[in-house]
Protein backbone atom coordinates (compact mmCIF):
# COMPACT_ATOMS: atom_id res chain seq x y z
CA UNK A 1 -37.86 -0.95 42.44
CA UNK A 2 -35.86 1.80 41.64
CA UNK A 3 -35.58 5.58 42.07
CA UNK A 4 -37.05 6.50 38.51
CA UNK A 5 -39.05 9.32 39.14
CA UNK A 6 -38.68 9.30 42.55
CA UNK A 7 -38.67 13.02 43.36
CA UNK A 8 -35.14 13.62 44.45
CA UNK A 9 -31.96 12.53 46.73
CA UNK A 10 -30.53 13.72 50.03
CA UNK A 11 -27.67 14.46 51.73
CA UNK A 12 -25.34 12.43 53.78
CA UNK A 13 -26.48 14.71 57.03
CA UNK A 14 -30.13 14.12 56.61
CA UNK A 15 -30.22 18.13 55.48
CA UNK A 16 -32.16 17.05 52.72
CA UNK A 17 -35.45 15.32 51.91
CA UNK A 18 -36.25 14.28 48.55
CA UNK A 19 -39.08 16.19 46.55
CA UNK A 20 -40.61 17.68 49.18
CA UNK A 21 -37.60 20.79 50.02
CA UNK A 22 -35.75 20.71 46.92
CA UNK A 23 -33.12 23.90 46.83
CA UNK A 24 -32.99 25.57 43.19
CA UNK A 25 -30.00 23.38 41.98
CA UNK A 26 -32.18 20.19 42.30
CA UNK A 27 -35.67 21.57 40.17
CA UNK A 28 -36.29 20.70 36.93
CA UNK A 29 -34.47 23.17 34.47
CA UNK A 30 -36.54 25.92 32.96
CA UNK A 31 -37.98 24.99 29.62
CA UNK A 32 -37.89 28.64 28.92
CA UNK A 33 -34.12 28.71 29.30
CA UNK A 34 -33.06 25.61 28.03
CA UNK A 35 -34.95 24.47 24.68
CA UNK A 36 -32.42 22.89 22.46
CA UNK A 37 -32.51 22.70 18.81
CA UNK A 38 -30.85 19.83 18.25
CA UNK A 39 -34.19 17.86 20.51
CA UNK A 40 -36.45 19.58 17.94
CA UNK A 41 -34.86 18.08 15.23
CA UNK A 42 -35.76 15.01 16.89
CA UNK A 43 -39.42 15.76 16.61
CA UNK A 44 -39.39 16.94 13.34
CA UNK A 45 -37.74 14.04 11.74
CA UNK A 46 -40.55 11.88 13.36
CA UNK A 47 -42.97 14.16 11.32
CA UNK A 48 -41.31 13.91 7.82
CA UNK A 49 -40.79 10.12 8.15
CA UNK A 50 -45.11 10.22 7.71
CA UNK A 51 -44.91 12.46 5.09
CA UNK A 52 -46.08 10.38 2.41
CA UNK A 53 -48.95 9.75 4.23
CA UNK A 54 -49.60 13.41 4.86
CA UNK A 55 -49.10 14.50 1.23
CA UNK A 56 -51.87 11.30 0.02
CA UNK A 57 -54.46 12.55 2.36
CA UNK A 58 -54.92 15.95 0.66
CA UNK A 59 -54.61 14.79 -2.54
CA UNK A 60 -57.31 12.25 -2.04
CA UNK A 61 -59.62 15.08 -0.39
CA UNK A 62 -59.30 17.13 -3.51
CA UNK A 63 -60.07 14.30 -5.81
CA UNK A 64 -63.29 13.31 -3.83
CA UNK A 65 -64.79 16.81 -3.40
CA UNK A 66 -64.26 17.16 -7.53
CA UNK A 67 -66.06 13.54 -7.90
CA UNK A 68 -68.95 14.79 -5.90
CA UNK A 69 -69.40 17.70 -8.25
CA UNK A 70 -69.62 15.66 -11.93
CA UNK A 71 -72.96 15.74 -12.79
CA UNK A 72 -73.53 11.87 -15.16
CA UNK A 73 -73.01 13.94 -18.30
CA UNK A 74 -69.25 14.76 -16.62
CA UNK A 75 -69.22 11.09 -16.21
CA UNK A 76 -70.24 9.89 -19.56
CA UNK A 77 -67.66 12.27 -21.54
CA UNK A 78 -64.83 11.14 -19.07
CA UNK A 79 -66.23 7.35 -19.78
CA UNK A 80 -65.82 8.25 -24.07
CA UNK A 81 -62.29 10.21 -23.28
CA UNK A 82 -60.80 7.06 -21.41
CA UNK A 83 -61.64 4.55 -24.26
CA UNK A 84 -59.49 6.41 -26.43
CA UNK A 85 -56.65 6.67 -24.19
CA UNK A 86 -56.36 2.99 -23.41
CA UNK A 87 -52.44 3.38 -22.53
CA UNK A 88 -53.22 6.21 -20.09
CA UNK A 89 -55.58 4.22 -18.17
CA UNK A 90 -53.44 1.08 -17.88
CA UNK A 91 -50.60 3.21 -16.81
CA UNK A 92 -53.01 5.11 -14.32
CA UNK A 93 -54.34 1.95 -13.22
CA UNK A 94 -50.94 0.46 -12.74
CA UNK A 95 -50.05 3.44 -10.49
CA UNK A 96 -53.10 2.94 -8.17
CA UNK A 97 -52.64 -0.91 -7.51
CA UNK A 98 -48.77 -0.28 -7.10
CA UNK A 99 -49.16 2.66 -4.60
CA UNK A 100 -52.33 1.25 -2.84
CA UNK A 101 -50.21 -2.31 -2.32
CA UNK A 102 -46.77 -0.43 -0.83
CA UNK A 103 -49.42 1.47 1.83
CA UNK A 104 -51.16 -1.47 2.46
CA UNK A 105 -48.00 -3.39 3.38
CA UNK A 106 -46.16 -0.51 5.02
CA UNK A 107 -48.82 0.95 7.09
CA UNK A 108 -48.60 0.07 11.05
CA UNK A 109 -51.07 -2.13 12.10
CA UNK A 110 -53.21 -0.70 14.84
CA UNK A 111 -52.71 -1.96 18.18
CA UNK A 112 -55.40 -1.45 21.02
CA UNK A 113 -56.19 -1.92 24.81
CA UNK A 114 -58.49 -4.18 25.33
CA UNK A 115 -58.72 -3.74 28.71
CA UNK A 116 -55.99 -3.70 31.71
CA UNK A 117 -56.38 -4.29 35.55
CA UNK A 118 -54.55 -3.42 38.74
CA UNK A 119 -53.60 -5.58 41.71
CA UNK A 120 -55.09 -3.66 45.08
CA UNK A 121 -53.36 -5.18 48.09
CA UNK A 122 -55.02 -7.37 51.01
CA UNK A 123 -56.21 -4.84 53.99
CA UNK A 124 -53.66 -6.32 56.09
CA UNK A 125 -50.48 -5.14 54.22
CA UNK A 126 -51.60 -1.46 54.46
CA UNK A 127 -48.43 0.36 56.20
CA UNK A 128 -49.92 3.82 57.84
CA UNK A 129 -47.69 6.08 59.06
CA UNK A 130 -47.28 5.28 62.64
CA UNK A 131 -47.00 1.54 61.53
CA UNK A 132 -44.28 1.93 59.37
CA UNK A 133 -42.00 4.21 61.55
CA UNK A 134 -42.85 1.93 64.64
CA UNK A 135 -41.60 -0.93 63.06
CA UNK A 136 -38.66 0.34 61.53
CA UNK A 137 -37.84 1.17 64.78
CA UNK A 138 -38.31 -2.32 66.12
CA UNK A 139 -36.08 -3.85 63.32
CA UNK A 140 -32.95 -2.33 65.20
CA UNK A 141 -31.05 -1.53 61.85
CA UNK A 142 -31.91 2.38 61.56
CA UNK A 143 -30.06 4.71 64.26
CA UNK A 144 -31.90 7.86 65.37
CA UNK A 145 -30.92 10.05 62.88
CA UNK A 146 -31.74 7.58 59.86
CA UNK A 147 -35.27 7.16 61.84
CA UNK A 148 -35.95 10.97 61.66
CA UNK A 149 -34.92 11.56 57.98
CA UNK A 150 -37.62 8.65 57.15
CA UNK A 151 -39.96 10.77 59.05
CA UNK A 152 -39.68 13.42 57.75
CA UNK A 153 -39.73 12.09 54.62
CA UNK A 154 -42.90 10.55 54.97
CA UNK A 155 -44.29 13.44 56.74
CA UNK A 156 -43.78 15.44 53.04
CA UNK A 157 -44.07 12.79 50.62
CA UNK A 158 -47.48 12.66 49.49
CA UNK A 159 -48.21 8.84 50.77
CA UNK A 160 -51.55 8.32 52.85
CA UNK A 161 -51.62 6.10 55.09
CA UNK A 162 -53.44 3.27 52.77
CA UNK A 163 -50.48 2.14 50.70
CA UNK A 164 -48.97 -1.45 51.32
CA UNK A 165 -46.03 -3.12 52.27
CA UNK A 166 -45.48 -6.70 51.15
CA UNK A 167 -46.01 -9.36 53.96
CA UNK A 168 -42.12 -10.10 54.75
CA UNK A 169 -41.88 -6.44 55.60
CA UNK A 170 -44.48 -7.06 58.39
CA UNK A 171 -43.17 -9.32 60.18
CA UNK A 172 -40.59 -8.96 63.09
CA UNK A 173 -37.59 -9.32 62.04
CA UNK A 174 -38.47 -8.68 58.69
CA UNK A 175 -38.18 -11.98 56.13
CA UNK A 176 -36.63 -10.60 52.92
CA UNK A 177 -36.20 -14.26 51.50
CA UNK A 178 -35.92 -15.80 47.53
CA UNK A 179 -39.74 -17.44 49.13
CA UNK A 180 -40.94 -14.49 50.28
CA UNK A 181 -40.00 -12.70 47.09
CA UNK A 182 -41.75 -15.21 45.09
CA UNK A 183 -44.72 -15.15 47.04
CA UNK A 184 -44.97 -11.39 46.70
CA UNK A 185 -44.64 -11.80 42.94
CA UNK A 186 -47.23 -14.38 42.18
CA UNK A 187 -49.70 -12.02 44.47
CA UNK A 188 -49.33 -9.20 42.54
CA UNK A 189 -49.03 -10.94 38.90
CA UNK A 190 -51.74 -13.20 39.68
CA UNK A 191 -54.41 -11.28 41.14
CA UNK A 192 -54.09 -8.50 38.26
CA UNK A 193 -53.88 -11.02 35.73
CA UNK A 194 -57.08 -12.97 37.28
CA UNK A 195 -58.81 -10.12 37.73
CA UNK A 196 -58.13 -8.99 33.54
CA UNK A 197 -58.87 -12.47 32.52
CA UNK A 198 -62.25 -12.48 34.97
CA UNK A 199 -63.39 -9.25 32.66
CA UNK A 200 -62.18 -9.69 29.33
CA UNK A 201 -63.40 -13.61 28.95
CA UNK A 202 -60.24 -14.19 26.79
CA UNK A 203 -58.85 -17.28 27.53
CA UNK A 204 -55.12 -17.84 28.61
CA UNK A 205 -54.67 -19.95 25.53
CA UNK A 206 -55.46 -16.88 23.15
CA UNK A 207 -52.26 -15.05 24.24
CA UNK A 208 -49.78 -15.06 21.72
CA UNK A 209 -47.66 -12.46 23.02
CA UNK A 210 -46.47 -12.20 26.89
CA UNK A 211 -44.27 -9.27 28.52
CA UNK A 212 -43.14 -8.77 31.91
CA UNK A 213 -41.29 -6.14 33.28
CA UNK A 214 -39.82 -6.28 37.09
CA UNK A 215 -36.49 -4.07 37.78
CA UNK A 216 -34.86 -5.85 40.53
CA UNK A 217 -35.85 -9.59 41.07
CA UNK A 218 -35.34 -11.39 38.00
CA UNK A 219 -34.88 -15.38 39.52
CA UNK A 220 -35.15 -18.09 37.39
CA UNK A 221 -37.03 -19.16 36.08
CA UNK A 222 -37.72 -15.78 35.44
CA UNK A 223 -41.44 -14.41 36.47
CA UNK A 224 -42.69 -14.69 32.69
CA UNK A 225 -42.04 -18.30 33.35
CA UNK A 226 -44.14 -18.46 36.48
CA UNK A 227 -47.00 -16.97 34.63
CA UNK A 228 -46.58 -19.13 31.43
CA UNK A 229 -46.77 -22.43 34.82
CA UNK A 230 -49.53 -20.79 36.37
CA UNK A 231 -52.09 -20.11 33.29
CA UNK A 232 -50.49 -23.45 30.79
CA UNK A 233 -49.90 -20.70 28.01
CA UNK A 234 -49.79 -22.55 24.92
CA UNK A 235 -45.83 -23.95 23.93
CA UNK A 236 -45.12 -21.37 20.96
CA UNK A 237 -45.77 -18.24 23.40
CA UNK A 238 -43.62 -15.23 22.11
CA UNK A 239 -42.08 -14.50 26.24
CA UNK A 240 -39.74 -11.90 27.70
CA UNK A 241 -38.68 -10.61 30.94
CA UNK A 242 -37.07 -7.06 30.82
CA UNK A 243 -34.82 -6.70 34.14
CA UNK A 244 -33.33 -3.27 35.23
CA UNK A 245 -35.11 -0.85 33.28
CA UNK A 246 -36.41 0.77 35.91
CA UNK A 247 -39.94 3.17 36.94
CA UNK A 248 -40.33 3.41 32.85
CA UNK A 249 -40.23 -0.09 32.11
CA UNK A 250 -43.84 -0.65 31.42
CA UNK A 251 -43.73 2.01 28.29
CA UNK A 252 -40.65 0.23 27.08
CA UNK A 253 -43.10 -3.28 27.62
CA UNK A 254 -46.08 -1.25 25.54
CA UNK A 255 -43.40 -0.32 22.69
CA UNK A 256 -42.18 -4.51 22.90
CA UNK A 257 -45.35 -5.59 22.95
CA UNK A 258 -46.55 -3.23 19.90
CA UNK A 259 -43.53 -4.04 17.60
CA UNK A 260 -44.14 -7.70 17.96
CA UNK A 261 -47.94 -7.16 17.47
CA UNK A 262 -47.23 -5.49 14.27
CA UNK A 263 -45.04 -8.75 12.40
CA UNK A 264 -47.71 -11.29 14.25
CA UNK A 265 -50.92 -11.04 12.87
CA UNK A 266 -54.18 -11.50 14.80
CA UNK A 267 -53.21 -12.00 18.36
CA UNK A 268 -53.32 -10.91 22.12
CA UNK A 269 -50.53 -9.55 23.76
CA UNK A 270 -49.96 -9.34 27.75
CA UNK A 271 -48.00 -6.73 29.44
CA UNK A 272 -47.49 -7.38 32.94
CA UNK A 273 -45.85 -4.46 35.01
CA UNK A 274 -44.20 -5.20 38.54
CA UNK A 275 -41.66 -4.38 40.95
CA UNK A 276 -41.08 -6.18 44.02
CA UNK A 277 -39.81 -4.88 47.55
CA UNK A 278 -39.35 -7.90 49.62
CA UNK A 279 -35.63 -8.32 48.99
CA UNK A 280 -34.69 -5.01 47.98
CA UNK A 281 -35.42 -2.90 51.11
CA UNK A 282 -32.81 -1.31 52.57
CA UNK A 283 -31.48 -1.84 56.14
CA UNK A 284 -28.65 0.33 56.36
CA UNK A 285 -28.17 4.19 57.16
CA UNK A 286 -26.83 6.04 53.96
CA UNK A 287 -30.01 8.42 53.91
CA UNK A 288 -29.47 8.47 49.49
CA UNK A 289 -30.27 4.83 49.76
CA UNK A 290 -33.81 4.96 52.52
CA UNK A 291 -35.93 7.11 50.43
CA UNK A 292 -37.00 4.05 48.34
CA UNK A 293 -38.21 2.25 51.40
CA UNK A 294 -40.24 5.62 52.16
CA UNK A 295 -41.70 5.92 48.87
CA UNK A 296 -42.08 2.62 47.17
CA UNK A 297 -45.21 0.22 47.48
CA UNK A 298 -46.79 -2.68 46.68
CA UNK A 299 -48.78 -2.94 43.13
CA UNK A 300 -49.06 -4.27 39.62
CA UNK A 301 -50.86 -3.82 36.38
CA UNK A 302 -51.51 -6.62 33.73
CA UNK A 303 -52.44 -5.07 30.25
CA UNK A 304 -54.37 -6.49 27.39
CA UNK A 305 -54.08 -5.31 23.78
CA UNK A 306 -54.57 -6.72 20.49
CA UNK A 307 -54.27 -6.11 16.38
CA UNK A 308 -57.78 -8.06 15.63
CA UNK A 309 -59.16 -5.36 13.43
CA UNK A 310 -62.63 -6.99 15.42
CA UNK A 311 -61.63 -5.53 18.41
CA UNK A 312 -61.96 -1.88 17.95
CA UNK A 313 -65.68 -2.03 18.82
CA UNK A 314 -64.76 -3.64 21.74
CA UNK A 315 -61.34 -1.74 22.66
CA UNK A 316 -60.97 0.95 25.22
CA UNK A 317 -58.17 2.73 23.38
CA UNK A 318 -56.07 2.79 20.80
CA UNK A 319 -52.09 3.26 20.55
CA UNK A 320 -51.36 6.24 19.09
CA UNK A 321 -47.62 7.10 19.33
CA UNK A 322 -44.61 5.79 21.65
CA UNK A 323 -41.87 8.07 22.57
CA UNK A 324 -38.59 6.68 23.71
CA UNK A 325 -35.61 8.68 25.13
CA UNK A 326 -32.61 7.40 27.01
CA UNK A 327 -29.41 9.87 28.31
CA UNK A 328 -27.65 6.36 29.43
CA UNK A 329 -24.90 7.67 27.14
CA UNK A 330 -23.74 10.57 29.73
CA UNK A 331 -22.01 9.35 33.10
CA UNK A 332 -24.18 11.11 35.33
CA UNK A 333 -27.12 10.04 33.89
CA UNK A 334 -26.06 6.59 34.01
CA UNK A 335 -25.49 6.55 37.63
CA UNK A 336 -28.14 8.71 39.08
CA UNK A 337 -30.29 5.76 40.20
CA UNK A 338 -27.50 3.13 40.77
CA UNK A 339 -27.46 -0.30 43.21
CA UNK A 340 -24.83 -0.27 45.03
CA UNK A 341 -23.51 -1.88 48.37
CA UNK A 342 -23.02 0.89 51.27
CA UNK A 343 -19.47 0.98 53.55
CA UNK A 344 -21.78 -1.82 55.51
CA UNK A 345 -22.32 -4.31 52.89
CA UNK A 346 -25.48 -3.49 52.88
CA UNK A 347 -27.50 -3.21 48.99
CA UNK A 348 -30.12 -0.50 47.97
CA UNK A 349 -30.77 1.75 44.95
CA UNK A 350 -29.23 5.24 45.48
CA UNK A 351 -30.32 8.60 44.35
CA UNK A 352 -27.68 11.02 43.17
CA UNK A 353 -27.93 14.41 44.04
CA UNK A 354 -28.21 15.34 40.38
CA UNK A 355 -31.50 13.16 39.55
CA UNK A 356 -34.13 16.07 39.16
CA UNK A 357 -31.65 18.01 36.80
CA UNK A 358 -31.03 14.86 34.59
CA UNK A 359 -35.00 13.92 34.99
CA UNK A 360 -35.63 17.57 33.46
CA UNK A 361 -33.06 17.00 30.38
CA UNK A 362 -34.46 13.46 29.91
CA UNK A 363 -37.74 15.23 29.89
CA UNK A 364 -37.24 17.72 27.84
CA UNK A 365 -35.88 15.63 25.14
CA UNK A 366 -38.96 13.82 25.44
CA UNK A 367 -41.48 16.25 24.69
CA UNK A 368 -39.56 18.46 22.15
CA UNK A 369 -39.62 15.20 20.18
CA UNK A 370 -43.07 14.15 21.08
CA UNK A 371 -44.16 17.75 20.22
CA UNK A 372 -44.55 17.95 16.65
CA UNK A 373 -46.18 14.46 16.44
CA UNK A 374 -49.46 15.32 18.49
CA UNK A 375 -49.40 19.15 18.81
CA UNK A 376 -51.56 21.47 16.84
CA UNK A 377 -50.24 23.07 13.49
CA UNK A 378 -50.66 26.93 15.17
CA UNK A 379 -48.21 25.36 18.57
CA UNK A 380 -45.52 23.86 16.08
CA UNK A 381 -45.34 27.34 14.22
CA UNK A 382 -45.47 29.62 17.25
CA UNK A 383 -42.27 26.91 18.98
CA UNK A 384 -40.46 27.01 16.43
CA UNK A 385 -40.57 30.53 15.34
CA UNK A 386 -39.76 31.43 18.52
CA UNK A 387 -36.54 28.91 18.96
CA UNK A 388 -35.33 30.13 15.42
CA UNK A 389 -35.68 33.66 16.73
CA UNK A 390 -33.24 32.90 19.73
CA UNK A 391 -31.48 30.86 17.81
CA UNK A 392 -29.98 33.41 15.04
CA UNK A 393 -31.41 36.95 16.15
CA UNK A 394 -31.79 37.70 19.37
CA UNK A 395 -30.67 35.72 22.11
CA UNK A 396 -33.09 37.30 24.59
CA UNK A 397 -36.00 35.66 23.24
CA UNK A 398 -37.57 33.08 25.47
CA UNK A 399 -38.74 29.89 23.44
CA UNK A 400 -42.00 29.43 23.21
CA UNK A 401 -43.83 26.56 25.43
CA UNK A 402 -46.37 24.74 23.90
CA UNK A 403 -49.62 24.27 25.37
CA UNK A 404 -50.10 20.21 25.80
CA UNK A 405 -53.61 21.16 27.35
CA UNK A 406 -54.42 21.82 23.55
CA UNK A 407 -53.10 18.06 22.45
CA UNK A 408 -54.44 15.92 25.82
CA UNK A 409 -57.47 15.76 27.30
CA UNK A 410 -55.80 13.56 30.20
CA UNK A 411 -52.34 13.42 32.13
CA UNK A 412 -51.01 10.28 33.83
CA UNK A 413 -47.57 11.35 34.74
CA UNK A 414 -45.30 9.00 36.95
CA UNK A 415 -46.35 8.98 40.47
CA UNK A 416 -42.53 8.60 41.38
CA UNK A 417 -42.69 11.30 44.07
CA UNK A 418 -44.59 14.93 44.90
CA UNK A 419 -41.47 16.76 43.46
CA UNK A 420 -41.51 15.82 40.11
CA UNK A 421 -45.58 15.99 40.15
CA UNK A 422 -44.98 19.84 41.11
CA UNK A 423 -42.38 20.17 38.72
CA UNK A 424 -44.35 19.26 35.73
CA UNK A 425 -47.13 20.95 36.58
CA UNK A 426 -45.66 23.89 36.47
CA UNK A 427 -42.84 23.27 33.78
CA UNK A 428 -45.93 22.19 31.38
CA UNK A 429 -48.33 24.61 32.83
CA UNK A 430 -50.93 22.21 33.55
CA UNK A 431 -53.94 22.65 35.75
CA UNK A 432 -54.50 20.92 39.78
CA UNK A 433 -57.25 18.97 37.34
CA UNK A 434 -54.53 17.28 35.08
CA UNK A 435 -52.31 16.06 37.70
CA UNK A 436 -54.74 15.10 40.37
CA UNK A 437 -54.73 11.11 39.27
CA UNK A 438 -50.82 11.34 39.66
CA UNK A 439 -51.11 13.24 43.07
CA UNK A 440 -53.95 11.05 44.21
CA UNK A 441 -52.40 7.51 42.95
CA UNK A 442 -49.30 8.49 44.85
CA UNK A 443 -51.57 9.26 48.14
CA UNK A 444 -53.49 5.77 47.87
CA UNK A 445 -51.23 3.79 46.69
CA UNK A 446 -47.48 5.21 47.05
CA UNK A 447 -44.86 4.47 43.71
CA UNK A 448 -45.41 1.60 42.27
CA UNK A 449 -42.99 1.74 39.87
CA UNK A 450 -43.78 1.30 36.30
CA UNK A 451 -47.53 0.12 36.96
CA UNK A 452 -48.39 3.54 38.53
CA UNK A 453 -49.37 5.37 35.06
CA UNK A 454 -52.28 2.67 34.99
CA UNK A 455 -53.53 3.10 38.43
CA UNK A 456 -53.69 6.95 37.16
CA UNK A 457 -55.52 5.99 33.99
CA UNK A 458 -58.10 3.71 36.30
CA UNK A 459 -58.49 6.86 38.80
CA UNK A 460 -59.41 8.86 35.70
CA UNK A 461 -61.87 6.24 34.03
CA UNK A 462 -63.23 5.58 38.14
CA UNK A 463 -64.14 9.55 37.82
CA UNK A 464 -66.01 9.59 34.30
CA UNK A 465 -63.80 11.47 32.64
CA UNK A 466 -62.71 9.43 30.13
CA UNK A 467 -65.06 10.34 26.87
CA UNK A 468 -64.66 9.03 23.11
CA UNK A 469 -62.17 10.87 20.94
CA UNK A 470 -59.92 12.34 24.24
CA UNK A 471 -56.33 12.06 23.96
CA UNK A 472 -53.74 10.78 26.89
CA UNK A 473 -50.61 11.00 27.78
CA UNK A 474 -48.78 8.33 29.55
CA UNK A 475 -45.07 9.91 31.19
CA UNK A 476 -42.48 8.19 33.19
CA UNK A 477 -39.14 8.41 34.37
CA UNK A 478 -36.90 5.28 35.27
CA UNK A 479 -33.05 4.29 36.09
CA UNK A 480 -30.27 4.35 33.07
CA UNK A 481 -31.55 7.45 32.53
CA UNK A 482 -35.25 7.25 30.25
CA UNK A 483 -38.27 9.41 29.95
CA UNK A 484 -40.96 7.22 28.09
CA UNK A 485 -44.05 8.48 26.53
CA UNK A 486 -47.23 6.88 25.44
CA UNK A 487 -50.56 8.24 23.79
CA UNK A 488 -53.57 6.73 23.70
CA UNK A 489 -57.10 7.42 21.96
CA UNK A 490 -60.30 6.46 23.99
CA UNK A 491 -62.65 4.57 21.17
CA UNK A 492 -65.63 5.39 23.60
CA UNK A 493 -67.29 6.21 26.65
CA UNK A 494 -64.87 4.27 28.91
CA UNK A 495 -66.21 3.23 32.00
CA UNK A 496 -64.07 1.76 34.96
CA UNK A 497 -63.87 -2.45 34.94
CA UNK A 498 -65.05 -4.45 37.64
CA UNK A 499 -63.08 -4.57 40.61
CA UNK A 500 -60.94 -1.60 39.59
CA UNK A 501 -58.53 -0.43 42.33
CA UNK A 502 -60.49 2.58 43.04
CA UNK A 503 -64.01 0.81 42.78
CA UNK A 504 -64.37 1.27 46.81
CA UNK A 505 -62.91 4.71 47.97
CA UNK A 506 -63.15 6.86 44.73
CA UNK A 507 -66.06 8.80 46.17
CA UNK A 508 -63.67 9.81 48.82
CA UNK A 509 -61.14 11.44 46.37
CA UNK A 510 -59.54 13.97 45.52
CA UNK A 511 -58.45 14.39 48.97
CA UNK A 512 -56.13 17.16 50.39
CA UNK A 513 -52.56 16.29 50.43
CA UNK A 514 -51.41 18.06 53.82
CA UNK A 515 -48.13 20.32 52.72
């Protein structure tokens, strides 16, 4: 669990609540004010490194449309010309088999999702409102004020009152043990991972590839180990556990999982996505370090995907691109989201003051670079027109924004907190239609770290949305500092899986998030 995305950071006075009554110095920057050049650059050198590929394509248009219109005389004089040029048509030949063999090796295998699950919670860990602030009030380690700031929080925040605590945080006084850590873990790993195996029918012994991602407990052995015990994965595995990376992890876990999918050759891979509260709540009174208790919940995602060229028939999407950015290098950004012990002794994750400014540079950094890999020719001209404009001429110009509507059909941005969800909906100029699986994930189930883009993606698929050909976009936001992007392709129709974690309340959603 971390702060990733988590929509902003208050002050020691309990002034402040975070992304619900942000003042102007905490909003994301203005894209209009801020595009750099040097982020473009970014984007464009994505764009050239395909531009072999690019400059093929046309060339093999232009040679089919002329093939279509020989007529079999055409043919029969280019048949006599060629057996007179004997060296010409070795050479030619020579050129073809050399060319088509360097493509054939150097093209990216494709990678796609076979199918993914998420882990819905027992009825009896649900934490409504009046539960939770009754029973941090029975724990006796919040004073008054600390009590009111979580109020308020909550009040603001976006959570209904269906998300879920783990079971330690139920009881009186609260258990935050290594057992009761370990319990929560195999809960939420196993049930998604049952629940994927249930639907796919592939067996645990056809994984070749397994990933887990969990920020804060990492025990050992570590939790890919538990679920390498609890299915008997086969002994040559390919494992890892990724630690620390915070609310973006699972993107980082996609990119893993797709680089190792493209050197081993028809396989499954596994990416599990987790986060796990039971000993990282926070008992103490710095109000930078109680928001996570507010905001974070219980949940997990297990992912199935797969480079069996078989599959695609079978798929629900295809990987398109991964976009990585990290601003670990600058100070601030490193210690925005930062564990830390307060004056008490007492450990939590706090918030900086600065996290929705260094969210917004992260961001933008992102989608400058993303840009020129998914956007429309007539966007990329009119951005970068514009930029050069400002750039050299007149410094008045505003940049131009592209339109992302015009590249994705769907949006599953981070459901870290209601902040950044406003932010980017008005930053990117999206509609209440492209962020109402973020805003309604965050309502049912709270943050769940780096599994919450899937819960959006099964809120989408729950609504029939999803058609063949449309385009999403995967966003989030974790500790260090990253912004991760990832796009998927739907190869069909895509309907929701059994026992989805919307498959009993969808019909009662959208619902109206009370300001």
């Amino acid at each position: 669990m971390d702060g990733g995305g988590s929509a902003g950071d208050a002050q020691e006075n309990g002034s402040a609540t975070v992304g619900v009554q942000i003042n102007h110095s905490r909003r994301l920057p203005d894209f209009l004010l801020s595009v750099n050049l040097k982020y473009v650059k970014l984007g464009y050198h994505y764009l050239i490194s395909n531009l072999l590929t690019l400059c093929v394509v046309p060339i093999m248009i232009i040679i089919l449309i002329e093939a279509s219109q020989m007529n079999p005389d055409d043919i029969r004089q280019l048949w006599l010309h060629l057996q007179y040029n004997l060296v010409s048509v070795i050479i030619c030949s020579a050129f073809l088999v050399f060319g088509s063999t360097v493509y054939i090796m150097t093209r990216p295998r494709p990678v796609y999702l076979f199918d993914y699950s998420c882990y819905r919670a027992p009825e009896n860990l649900k934490a409504p409102y009046t539960r939770f602030m009754e029973h941090s009030r029975l724990t006796g380690d919040f004073d008054e004020s600390s009590l009111e700031f979580q109020r308020k929080i909550l009040e603001r925040s976006g959570l209904g009152d269906e998300t879920y605590v783990p079971e330690a945080m139920h009881s009186l006084p609260p258990r935050p043990s290594m057992q009761a850590a370990r319990e929560e873990a195999e809960q939420v790993m196993f049930g998604a991972l049952d629940n994927l195996f249930a639907n796919t029918n592939v067996k645990p012994k056809d994984i070749g590839i397994l990933v887990v991602n969990c920020s804060l407990f990492n025990p050992t052995p570590s939790l890919s180990a538990m679920i390498v015990n609890k299915y008997k994965l086969r002994g040559n595995i390919r494992s890892f556990n990724l630690g620390g990376m915070g609310c973006s992890a699972g993107v980082i876990a996609i990119d893993l999982a797709k680089d190792l999918l493209q050197v081993h050759r028809n396989t499954y891979a596994v990416v599990v996505s987790t986060e796990n509260i039971t000993q990282n709540w926070y008992f103490g009174n710095r109000k930078s370090m109680l928001i996570p208790n507010c905001l974070f919940r219980v949940g997990g995602s297990a992912v199935l995907l797969s480079n069996k060229s078989a599959d695609w028939r079978r798929a629900k999407y295809k990987l398109v691109h991964v976009v990585r950015t990290h601003k670990g290098a600058d100070d601030k950004a490193f210690r925005c989201v930062y564990q830390e012990q307060d004056p008490a002794g007492k450990t939590g994750v706090s918030l900086s003051k600065d996290l929705m400014a260094i969210a917004g540079g992260a961001l933008k950094t992102n989608i400058t670079t993303l840009g020129p890999l998914v956007l429309p020719i007539s966007e990329q001209l009119l951005f970068l027109s514009t930029l050069v404009l400002k750039k050299f001429f007149n410094k008045g110009v505003k940049p131009y924004i592209p339109d992302f509507k015009l590249a994705f059909d769907h949006f599953c941005i981070h459901a870290g907190g209601r902040a950044v969800i406003d932010e980017l909906e008005k930053n990117l100029q999206l509609l209440p239609l492209h962020v109402e699986a973020s805003r309604m994930t965050l309502h049912r189930f709270g943050n769940t770290s780096s599994s919450s883009i899937w819960y959006e993606l099964a809120y989408t698929e729950a609504k029939g949305r999803m058609r063949r050909g449309n385009r999403v976009w995967q966003i989030a936001f974790g500790s260090g500092f990253k912004c991760n992007s990832a796009v998927w392709k739907a190869l069909r129709n895509v309907k929701p899986s059994r026992n989805g974690p919307w498959e009993d309340c969808i019909d009662r959603y959208p619902v109206k998030v009370v300001s």
